[in-house]
C-alpha atoms as a PDB file:
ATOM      1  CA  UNK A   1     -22.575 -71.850  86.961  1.00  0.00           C
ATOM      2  CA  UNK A   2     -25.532 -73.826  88.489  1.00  0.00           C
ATOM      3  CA  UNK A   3     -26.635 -73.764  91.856  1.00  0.00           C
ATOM      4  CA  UNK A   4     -28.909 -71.815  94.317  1.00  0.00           C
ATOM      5  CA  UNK A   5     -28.221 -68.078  94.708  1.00  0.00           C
ATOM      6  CA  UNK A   6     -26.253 -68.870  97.859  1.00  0.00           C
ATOM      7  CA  UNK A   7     -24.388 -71.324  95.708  1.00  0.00           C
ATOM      8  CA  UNK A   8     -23.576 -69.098  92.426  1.00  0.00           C
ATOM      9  CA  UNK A   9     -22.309 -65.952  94.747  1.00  0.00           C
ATOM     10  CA  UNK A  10     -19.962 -68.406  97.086  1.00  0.00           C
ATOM     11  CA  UNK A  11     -18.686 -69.499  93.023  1.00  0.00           C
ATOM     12  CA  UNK A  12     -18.226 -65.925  91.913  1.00  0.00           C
ATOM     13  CA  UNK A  13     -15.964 -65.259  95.241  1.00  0.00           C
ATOM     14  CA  UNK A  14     -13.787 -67.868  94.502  1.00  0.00           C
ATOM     15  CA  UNK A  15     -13.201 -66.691  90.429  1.00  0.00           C
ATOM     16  CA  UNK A  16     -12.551 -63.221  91.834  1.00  0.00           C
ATOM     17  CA  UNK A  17     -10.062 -64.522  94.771  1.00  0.00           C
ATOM     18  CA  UNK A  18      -8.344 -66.300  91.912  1.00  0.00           C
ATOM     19  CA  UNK A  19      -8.153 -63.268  89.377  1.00  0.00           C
ATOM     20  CA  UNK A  20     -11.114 -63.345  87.483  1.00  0.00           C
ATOM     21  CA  UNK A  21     -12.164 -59.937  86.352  1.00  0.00           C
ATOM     22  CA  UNK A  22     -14.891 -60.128  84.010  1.00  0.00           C
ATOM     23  CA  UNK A  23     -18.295 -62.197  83.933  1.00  0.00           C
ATOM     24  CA  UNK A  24     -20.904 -62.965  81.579  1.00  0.00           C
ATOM     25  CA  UNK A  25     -23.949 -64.230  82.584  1.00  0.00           C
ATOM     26  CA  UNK A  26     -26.637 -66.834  80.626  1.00  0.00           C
ATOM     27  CA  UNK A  27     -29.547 -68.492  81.382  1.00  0.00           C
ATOM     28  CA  UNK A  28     -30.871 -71.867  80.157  1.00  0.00           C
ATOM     29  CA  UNK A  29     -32.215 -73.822  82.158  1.00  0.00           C
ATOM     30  CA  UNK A  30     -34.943 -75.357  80.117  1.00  0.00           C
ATOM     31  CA  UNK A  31     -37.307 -71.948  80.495  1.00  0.00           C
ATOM     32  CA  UNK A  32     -39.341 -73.498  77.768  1.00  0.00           C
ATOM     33  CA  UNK A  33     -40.228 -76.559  79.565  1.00  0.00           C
ATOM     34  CA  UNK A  34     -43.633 -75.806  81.024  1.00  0.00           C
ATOM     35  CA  UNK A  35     -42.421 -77.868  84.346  1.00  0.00           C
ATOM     36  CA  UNK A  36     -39.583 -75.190  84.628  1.00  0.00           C
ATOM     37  CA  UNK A  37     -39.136 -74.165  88.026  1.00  0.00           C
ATOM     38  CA  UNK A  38     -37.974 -70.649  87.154  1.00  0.00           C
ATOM     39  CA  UNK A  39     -38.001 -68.937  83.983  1.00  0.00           C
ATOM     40  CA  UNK A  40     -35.429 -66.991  82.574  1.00  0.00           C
ATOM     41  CA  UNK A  41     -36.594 -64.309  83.569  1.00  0.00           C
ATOM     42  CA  UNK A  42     -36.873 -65.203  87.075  1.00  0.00           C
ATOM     43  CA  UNK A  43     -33.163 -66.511  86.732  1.00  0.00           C
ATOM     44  CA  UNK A  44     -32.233 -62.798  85.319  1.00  0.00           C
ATOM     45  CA  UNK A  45     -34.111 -60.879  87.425  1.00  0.00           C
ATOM     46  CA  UNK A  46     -31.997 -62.349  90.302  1.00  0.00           C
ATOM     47  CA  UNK A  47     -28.760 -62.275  89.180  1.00  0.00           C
ATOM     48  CA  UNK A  48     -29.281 -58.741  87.961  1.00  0.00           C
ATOM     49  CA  UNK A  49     -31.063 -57.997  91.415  1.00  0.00           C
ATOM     50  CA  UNK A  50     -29.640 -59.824  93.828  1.00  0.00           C
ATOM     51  CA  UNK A  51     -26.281 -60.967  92.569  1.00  0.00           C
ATOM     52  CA  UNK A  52     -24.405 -58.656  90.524  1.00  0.00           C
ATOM     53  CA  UNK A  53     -25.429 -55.868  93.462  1.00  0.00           C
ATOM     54  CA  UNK A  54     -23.574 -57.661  95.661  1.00  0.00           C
ATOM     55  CA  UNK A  55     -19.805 -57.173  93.797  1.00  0.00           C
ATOM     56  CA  UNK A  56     -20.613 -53.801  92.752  1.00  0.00           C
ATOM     57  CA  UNK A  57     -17.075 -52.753  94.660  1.00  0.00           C
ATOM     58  CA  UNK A  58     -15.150 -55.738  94.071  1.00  0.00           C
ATOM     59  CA  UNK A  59     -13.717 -54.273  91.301  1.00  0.00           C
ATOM     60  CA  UNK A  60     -14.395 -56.764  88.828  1.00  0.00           C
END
């Protein structure tokens, strides 16, 4: 999925409204390109953080 944060949880809604169950999560978006705007670190840090938090009871 690509988006902002906002973006990525609205997607992950609509996967679980239509069945989806399990998730796995990546990050590459070019984290060894100096001009990077987040690392993936940054980019695992939130969906650890602030994503995956959020569905904790969705049963997924």
């Amino acid at each position: 999925m690509i988006g902002s944060k906002e973006e990525i949880i609205k997607k992950i809604r609509r996967y679980i409204e239509a069945g989806a169950d399990h998730f796995v999560f990546s990050s590459n978006n070019g984290a060894s390109s100096k001009n990077a705007p987040f690392t993936y670190w940054d980019a695992s840090r939130i969906i650890s953080e602030e994503i995956i938090p959020l569905f904790k009871n969705s049963n997924i």
